[in-house]
Protein backbone atom coordinates (compact mmCIF):
# COMPACT_ATOMS: atom_id res chain seq x y z
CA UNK A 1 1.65 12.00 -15.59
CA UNK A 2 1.20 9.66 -12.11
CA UNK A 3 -0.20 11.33 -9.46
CA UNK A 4 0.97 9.67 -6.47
CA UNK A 5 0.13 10.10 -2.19
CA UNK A 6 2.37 10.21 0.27
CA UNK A 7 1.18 10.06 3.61
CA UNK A 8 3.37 11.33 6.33
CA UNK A 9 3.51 11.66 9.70
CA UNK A 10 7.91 12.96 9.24
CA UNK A 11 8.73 9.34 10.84
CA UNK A 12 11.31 7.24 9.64
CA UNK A 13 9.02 4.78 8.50
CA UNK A 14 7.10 7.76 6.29
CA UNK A 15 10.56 8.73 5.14
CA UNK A 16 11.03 5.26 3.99
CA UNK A 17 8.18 4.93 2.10
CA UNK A 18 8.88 8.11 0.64
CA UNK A 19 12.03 6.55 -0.58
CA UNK A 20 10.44 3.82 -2.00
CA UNK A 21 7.73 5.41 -4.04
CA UNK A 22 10.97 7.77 -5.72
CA UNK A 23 12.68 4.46 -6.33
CA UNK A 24 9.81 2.79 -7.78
CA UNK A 25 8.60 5.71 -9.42
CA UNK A 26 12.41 5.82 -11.45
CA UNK A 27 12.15 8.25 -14.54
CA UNK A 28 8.65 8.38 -15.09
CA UNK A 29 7.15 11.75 -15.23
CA UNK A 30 5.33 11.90 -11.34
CA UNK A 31 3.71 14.82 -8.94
CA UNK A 32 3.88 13.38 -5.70
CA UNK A 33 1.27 15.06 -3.15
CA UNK A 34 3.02 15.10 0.14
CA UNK A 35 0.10 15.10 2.78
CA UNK A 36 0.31 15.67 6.14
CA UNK A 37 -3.11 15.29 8.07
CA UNK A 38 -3.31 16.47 12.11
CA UNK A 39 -5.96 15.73 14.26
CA UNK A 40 -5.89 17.02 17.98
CA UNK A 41 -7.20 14.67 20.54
CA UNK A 42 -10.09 16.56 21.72
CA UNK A 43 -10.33 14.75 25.18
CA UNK A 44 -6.73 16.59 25.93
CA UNK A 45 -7.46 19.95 24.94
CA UNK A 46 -10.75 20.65 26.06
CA UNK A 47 -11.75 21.23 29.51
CA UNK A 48 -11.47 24.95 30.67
CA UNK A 49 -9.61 26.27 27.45
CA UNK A 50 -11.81 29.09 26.45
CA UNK A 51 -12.61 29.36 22.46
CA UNK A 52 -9.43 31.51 21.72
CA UNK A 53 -7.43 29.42 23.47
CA UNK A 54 -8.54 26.47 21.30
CA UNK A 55 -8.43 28.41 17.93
CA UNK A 56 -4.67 29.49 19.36
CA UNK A 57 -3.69 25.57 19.53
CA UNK A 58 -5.47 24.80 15.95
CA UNK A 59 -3.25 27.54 14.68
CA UNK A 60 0.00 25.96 16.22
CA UNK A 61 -0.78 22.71 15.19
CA UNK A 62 -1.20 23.94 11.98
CA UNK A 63 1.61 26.11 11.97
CA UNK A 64 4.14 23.07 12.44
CA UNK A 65 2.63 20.89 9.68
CA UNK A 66 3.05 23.32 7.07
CA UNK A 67 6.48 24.06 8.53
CA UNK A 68 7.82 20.22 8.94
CA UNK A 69 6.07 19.93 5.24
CA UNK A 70 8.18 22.97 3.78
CA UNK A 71 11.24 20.96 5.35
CA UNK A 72 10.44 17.94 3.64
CA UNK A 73 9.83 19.92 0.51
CA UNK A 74 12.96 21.66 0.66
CA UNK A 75 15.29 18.39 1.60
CA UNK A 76 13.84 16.53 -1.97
CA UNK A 77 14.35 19.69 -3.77
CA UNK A 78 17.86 19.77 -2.60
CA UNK A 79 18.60 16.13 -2.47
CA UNK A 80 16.79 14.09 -4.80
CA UNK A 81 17.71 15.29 -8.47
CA UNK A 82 15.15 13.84 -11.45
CA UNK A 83 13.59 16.76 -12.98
CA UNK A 84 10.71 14.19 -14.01
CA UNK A 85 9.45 14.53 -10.49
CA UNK A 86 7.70 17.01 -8.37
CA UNK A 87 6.20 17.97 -5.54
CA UNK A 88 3.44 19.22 -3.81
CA UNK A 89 2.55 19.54 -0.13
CA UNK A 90 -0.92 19.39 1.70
CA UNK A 91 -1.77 20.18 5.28
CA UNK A 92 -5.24 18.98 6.38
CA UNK A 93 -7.07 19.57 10.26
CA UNK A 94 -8.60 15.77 10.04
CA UNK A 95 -8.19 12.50 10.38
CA UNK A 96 -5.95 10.48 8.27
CA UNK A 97 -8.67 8.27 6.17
CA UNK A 98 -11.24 11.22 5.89
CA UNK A 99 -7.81 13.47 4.28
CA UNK A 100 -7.48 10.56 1.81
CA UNK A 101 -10.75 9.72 1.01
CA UNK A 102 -11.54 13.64 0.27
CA UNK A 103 -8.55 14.46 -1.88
CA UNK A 104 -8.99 11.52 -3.66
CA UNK A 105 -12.40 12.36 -5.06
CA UNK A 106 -10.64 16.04 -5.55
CA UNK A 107 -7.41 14.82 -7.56
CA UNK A 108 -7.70 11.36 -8.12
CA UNK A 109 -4.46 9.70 -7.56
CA UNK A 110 -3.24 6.72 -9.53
CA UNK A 111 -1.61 5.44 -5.79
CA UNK A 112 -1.27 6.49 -2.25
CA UNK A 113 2.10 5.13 -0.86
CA UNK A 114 2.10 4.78 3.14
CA UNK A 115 4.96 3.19 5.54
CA UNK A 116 3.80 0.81 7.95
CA UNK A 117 5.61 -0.61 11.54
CA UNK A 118 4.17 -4.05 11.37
CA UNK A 119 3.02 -5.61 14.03
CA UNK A 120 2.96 -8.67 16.77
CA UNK A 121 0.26 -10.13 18.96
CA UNK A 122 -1.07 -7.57 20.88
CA UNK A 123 0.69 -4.64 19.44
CA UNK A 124 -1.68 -5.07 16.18
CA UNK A 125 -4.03 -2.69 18.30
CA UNK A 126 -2.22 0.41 17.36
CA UNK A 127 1.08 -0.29 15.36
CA UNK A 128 0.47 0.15 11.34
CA UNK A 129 -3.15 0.82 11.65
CA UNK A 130 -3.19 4.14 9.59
CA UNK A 131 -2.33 2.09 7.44
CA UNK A 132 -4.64 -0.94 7.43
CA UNK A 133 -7.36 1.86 8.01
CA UNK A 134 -6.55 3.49 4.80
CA UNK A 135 -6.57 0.18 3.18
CA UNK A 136 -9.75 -0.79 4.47
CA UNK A 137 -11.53 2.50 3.65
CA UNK A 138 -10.19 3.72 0.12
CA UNK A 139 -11.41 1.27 -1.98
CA UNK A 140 -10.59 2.46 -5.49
CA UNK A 141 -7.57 3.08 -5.18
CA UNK A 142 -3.75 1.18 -4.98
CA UNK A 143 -2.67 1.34 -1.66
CA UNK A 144 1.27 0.31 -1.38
CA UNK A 145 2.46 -0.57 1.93
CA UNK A 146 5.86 -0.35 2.76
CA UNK A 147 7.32 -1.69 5.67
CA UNK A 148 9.60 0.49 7.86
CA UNK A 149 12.92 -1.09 7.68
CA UNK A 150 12.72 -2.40 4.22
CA UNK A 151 15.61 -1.26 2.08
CA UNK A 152 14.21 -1.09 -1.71
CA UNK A 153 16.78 -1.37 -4.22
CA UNK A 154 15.01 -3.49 -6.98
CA UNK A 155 12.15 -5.23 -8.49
CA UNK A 156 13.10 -8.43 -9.92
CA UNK A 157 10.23 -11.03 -8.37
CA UNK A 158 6.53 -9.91 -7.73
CA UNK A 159 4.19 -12.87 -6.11
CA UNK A 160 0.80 -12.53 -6.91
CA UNK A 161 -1.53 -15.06 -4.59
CA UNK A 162 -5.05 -15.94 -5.88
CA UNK A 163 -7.58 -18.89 -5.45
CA UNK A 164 -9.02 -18.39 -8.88
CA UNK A 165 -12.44 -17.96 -7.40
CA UNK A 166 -12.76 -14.72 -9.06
CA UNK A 167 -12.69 -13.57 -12.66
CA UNK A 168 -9.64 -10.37 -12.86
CA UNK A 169 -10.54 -7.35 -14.81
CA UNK A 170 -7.97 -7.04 -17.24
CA UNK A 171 -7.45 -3.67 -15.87
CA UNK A 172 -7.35 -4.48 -12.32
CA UNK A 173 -3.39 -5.62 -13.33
CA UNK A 174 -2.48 -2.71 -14.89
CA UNK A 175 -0.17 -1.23 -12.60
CA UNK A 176 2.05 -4.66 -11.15
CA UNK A 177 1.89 -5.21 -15.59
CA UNK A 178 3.45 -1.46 -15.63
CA UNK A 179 6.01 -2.06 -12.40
CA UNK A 180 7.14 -5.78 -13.87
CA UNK A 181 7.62 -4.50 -17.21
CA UNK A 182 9.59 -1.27 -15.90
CA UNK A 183 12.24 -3.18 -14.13
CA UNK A 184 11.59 -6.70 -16.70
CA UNK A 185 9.99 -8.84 -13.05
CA UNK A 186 9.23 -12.14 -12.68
CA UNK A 187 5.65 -12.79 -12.11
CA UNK A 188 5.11 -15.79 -9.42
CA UNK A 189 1.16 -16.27 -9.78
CA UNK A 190 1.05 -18.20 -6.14
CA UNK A 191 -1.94 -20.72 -5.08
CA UNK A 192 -2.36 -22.16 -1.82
CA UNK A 193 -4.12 -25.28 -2.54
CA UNK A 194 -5.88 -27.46 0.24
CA UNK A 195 -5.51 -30.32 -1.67
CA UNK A 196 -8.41 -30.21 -3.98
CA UNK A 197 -8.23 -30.23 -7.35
CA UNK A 198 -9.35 -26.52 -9.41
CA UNK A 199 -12.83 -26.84 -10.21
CA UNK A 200 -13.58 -25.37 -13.81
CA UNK A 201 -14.45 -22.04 -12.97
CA UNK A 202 -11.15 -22.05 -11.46
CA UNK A 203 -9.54 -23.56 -14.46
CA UNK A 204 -11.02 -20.81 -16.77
CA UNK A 205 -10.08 -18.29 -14.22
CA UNK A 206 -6.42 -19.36 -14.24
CA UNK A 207 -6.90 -19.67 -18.26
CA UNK A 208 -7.81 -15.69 -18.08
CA UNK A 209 -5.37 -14.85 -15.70
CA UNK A 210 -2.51 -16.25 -17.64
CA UNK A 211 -3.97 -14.83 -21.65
CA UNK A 212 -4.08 -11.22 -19.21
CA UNK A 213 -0.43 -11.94 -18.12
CA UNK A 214 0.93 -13.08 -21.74
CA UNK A 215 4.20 -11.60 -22.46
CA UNK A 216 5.58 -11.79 -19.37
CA UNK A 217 7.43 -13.91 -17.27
CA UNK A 218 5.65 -15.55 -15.26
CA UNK A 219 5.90 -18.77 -12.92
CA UNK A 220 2.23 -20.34 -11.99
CA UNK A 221 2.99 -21.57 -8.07
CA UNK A 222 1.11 -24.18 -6.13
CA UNK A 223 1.68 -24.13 -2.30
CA UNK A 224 0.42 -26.42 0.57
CA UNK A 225 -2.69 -24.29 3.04
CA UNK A 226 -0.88 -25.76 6.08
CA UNK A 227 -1.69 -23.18 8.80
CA UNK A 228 -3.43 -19.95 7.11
CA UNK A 229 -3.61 -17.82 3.68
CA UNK A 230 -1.28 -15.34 5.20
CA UNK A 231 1.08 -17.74 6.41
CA UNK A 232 1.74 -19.72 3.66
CA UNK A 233 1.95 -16.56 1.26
CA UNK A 234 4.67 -15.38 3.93
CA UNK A 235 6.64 -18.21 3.26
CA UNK A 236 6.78 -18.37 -0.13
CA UNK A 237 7.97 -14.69 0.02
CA UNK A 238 10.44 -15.42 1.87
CA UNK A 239 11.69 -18.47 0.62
CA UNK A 240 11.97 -16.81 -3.09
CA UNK A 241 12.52 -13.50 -1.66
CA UNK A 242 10.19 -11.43 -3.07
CA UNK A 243 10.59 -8.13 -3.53
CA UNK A 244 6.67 -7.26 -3.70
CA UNK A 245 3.67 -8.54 -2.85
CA UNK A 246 0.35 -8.21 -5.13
CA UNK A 247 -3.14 -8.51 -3.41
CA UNK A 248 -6.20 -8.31 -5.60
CA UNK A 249 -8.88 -6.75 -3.57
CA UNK A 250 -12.60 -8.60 -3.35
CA UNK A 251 -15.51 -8.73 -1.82
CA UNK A 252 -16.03 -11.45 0.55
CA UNK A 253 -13.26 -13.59 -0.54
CA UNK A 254 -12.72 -17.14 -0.92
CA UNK A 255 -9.13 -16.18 0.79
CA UNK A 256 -11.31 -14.70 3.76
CA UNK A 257 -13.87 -17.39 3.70
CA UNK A 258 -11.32 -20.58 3.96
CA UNK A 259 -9.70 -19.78 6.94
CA UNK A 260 -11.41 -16.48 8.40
CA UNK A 261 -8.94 -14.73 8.89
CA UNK A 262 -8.68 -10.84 7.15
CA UNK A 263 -5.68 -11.31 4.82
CA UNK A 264 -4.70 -7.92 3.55
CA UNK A 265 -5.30 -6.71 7.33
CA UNK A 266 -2.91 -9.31 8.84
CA UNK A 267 -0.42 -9.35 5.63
CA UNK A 268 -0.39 -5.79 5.87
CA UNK A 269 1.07 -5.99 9.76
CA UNK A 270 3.25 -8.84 8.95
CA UNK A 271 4.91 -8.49 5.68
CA UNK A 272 8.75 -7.62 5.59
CA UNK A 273 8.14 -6.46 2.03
CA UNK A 274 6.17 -4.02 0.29
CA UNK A 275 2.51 -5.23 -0.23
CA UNK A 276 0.35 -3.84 -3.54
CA UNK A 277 -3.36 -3.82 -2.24
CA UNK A 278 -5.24 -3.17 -5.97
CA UNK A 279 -9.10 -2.47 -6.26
CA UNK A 280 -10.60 -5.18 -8.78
């Protein structure tokens, strides 16, 4: 059975993502961990508020997660019929990543699910980074992003961008091998070339890549690095319209390292579809 995260803050954009992992998810047998974490901002409450008064506002607070939780809980019950699914509901005092990173050492869930604004020029400050800060700090774990207004109905075409500099685990692909097979997706394995030709350690990477990816369809893609990584992965998305993109994580990355720029960081603000971030 999948154990599965879903971060929410009871926005649209956490309903969404909801949505999405239920979609996804389809008839397999799931228990999906509905967590809300709450953090007061310190700075506000302080001041002259004497200790009761403080423990009195950590008991609101905590009062109206578990209450906005029990409506969630209640409106799935009611509304969202597959009897392989269920659900469980968690109200944590602390911060978002520090929730996450605990109860994943506690359960140990095979993904967390978030929604995610996006964002534009200056706005990157604050809008999706729960998100990005998730994906930065859990590291073992698949992190699906789904953007706010993105309306998931299926999975036919999954891009998966690499440079080949690294050797895949075979088990790294497991789950975008479990999701393509589920709904029988087309597998674009996407390179943004800068014109050079693969050396051989790239040639035996893209060798092992493809013998892991045997059996299904697949379409190896070469793109022009005109501007960035991020860029030119954008516009293949679009242009084939993906419905999900697949981002191996590793350390220090050639991806990083050609252009300097933090891919899954700016992807993750500037995708219009979902984006798989997977732990190598």
């Amino acid at each position: 059975m999948q154990k599965i995260l879903l971060p929410t803050d009871f926005s649209d954009d956490a309903w969404n993502a909801i949505f999405t992992a239920l979609k996804i998810s389809g008839k397999e047998e799931c228990t999906f961990y509905l967590l809300h974490a709450y953090e007061p901002n310190l700075l506000n409450i302080l001041g002259d508020k004497s200790e009761q008064r403080l423990a009195a506002i950590y008991d609101s607070l905590s009062q109206e997660s578990q209450m906005k939780l029990n409506e969630t809980l209640d409106y799935l019950n009611k509304n969202h019929q597959n009897p392989k699914h269920g659900f469980k509901t968690i109200s944590r005092r602390d911060g978002l990543v520090n929730a996450v990173k605990d109860l994943q050492k506690d359960i140990g869930f095979d993904l967390v699910v978030m929604g995610t604004k996006g964002a534009t020029g200056a706005k990157e400050v604050f809008l999706g980074s729960n998100t990005v800060k998730v994906i930065k700090n859990l590291r073992r774990c698949p992190i699906l992003a789904v953007p706010g207004d993105y309306n998931f109905q299926v999975l036919q075409q999954i891009v998966l961008p690499t440079d080949y500099t690294h050797s895949i685990q075979g088990s790294a692909l497991d789950l975008p091998k479990k999701l393509a097979k589920k709904w029988n997706a087309l597998i674009y394995v996407l390179y943004a070339s800068s014109g050079q030709d693969l050396n051989k350690e790239q040639q035996t990477n893209q060798k092992q890549l493809e013998t892991i990816l045997e059996g299904f369809r697949l379409n190896l893609q070469e793109v022009a690095l005109k501007a960035d990584v991020s860029d030119a992965i954008e516009s293949f998305v679009e242009e084939i319209r993906a419905d999900l993109i697949v981002l191996v994580r590793h350390e220090h990355s050639f991806l990083e390292k050609l252009t300097r720029e933090a891919v899954i960081k700016k992807i993750a603000f500037k995708s219009e579809v979902p984006l798989l971030v997977i732990p190598d």
